[in-house]
C-alpha atoms as a PDB file:
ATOM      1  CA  UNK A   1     -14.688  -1.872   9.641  1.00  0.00           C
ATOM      2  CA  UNK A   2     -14.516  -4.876   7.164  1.00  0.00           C
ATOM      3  CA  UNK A   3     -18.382  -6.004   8.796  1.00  0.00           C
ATOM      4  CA  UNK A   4     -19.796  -2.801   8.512  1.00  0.00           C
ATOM      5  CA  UNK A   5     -21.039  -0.855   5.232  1.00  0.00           C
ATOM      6  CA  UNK A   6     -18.976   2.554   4.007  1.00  0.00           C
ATOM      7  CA  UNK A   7     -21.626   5.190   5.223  1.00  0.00           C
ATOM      8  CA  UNK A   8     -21.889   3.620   8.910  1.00  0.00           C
ATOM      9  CA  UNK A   9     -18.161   3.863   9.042  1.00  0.00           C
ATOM     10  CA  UNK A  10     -17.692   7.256   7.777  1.00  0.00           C
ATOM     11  CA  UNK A  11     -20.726   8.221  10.360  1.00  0.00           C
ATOM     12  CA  UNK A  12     -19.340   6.321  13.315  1.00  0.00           C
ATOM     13  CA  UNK A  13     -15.824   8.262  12.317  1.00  0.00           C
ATOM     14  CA  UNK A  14     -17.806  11.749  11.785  1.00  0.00           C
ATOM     15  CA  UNK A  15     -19.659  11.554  15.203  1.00  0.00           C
ATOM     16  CA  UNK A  16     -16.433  10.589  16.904  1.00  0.00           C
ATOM     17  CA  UNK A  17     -14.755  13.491  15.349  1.00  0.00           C
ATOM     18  CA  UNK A  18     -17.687  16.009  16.641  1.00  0.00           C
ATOM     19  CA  UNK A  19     -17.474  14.307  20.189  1.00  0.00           C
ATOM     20  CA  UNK A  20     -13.534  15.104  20.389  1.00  0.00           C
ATOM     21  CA  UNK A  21     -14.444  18.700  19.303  1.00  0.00           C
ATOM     22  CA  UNK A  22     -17.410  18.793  22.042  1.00  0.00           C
ATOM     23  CA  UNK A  23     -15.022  17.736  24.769  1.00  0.00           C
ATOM     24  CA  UNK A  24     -12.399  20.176  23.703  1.00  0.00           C
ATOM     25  CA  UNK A  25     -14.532  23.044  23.725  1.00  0.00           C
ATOM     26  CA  UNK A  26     -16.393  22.394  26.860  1.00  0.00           C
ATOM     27  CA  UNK A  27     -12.929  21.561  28.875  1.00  0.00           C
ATOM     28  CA  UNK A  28     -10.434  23.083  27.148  1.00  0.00           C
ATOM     29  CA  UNK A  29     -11.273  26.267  24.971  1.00  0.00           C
ATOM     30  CA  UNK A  30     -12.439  29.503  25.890  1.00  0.00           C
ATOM     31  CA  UNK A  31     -15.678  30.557  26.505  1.00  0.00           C
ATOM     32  CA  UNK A  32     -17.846  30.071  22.662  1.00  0.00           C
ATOM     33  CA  UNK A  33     -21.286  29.393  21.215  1.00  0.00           C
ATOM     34  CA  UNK A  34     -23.206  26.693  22.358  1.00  0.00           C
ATOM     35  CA  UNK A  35     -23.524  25.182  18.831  1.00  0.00           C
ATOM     36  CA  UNK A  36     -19.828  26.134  17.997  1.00  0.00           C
ATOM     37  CA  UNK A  37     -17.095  23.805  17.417  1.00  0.00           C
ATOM     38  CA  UNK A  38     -13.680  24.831  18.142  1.00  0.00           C
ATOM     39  CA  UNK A  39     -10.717  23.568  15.862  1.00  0.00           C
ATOM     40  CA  UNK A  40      -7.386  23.058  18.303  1.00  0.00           C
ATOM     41  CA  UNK A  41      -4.602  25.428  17.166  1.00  0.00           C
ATOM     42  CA  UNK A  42      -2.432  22.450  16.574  1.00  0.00           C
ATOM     43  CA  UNK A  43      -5.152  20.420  14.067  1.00  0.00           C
ATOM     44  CA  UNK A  44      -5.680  23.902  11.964  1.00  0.00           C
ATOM     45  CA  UNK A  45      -2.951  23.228   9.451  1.00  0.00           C
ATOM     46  CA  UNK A  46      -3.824  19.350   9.204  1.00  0.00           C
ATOM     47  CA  UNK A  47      -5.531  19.413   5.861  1.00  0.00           C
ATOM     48  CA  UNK A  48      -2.505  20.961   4.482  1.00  0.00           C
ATOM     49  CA  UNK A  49      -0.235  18.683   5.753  1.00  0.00           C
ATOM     50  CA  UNK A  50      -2.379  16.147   4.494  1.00  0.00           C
ATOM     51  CA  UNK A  51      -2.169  17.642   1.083  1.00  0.00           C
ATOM     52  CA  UNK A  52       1.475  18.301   1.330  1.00  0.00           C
ATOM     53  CA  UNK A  53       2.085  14.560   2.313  1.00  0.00           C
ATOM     54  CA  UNK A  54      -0.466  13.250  -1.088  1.00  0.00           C
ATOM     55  CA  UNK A  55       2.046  15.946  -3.487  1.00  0.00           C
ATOM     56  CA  UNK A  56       5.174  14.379  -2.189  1.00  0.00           C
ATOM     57  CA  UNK A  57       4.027  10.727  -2.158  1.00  0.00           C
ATOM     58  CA  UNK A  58       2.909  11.342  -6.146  1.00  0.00           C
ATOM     59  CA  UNK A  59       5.988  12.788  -7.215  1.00  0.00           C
ATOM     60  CA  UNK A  60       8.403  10.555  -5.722  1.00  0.00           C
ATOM     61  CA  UNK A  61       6.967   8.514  -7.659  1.00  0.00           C
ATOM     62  CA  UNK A  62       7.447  10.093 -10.832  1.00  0.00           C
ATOM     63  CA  UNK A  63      10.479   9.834 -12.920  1.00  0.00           C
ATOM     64  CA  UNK A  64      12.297  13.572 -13.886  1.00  0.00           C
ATOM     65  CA  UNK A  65      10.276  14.215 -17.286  1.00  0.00           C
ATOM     66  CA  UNK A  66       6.780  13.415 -15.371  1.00  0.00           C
ATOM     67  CA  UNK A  67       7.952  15.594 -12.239  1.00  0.00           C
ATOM     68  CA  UNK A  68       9.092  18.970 -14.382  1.00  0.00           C
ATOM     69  CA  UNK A  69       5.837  19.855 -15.531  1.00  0.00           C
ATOM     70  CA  UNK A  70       4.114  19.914 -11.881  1.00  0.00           C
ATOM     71  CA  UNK A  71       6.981  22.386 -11.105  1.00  0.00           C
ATOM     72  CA  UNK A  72       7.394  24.309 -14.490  1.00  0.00           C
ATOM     73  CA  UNK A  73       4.245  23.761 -15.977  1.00  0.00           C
ATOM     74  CA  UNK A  74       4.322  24.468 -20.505  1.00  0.00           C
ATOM     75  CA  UNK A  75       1.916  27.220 -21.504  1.00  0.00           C
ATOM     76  CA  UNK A  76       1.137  27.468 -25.446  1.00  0.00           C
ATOM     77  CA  UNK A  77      -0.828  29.868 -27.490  1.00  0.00           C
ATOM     78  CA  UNK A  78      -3.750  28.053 -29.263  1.00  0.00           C
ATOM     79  CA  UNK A  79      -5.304  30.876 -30.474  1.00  0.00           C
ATOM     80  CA  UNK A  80      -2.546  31.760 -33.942  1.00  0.00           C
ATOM     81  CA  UNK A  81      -1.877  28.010 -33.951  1.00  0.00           C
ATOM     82  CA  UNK A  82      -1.256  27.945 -38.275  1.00  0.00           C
ATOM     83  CA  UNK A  83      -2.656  24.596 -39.551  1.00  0.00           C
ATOM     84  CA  UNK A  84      -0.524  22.855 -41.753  1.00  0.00           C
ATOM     85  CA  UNK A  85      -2.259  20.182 -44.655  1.00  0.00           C
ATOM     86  CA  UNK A  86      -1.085  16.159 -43.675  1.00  0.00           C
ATOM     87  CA  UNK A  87      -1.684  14.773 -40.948  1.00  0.00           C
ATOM     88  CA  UNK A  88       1.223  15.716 -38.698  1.00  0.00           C
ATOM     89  CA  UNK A  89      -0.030  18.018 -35.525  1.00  0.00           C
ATOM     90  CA  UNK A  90       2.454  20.637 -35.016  1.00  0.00           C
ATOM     91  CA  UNK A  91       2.584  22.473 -31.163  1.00  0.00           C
ATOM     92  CA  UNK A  92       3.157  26.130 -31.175  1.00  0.00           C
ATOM     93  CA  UNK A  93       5.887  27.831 -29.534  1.00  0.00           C
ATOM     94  CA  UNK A  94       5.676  27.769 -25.920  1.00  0.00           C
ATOM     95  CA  UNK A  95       4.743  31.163 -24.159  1.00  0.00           C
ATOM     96  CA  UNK A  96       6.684  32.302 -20.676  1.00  0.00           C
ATOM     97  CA  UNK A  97       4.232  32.226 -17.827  1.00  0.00           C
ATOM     98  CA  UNK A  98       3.866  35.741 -16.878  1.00  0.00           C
ATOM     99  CA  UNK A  99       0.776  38.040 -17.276  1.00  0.00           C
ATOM    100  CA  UNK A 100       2.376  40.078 -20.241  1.00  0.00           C
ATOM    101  CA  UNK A 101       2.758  37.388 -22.683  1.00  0.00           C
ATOM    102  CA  UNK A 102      -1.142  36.368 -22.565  1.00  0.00           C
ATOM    103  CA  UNK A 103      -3.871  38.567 -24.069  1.00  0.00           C
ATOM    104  CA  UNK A 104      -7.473  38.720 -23.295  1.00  0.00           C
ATOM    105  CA  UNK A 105      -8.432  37.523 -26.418  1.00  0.00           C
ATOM    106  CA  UNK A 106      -5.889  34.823 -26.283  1.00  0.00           C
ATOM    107  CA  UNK A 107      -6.682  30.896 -25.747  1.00  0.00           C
ATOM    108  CA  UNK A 108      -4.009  29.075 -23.949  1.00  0.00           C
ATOM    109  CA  UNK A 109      -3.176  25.672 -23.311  1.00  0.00           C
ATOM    110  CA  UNK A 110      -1.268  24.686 -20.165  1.00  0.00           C
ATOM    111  CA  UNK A 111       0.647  21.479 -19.381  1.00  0.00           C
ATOM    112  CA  UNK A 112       0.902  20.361 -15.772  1.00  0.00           C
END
């Protein structure tokens, strides 16, 4: 890998990846397509494993103000924010996340 550029890896990797998924479906899977590749049973949840894996890693990492957001995430109202004169920047109230406290009209802002 270190000898070799980024695109001739990720090939070599994607044409290894295609022959595993040849070989399965020729010797293992039911009868398919000819130009059909057949995901195992056991790989079809991988990517989400995969993502579940990045989410914990990240907020593990994170210290307890960071981490609420990603599971309560702040929604405000942007659309009847009143302007004050200065320059202080004031946040409106936040709105409950639920479908009946947003309008069509409305323009919200959501923290995560």
């Amino acid at each position: 890998i270190p000898t070799c550029p980024l695109l001739q890896v990720r090939d070599h990797v994607t044409n290894l990846c295609i022959n595993i998924l040849l070989s399965y479906r020729k010797f293992c899977a039911t009868v398919s397509s000819t130009g059909q590749l057949i995901l195992p049973e056991a790989l079809k949840l991988l990517p989400l494993i995969d993502d579940r894996f990045f989410w914990f890693n990240y907020v593990s990492s994170l210290s307890t103000p960071l981490a609420i957001p990603l599971v309560y995430p702040r929604m405000f109202a942007i659309h009847n924010v009143d302007t004050k004169d200065g320059d202080e920047s004031v946040l409106p109230p936040t709105v409950p996340l639920s479908s009946e406290h947003v309008c069509d009209d409305g323009i919200y802002l959501l923290e995560n």
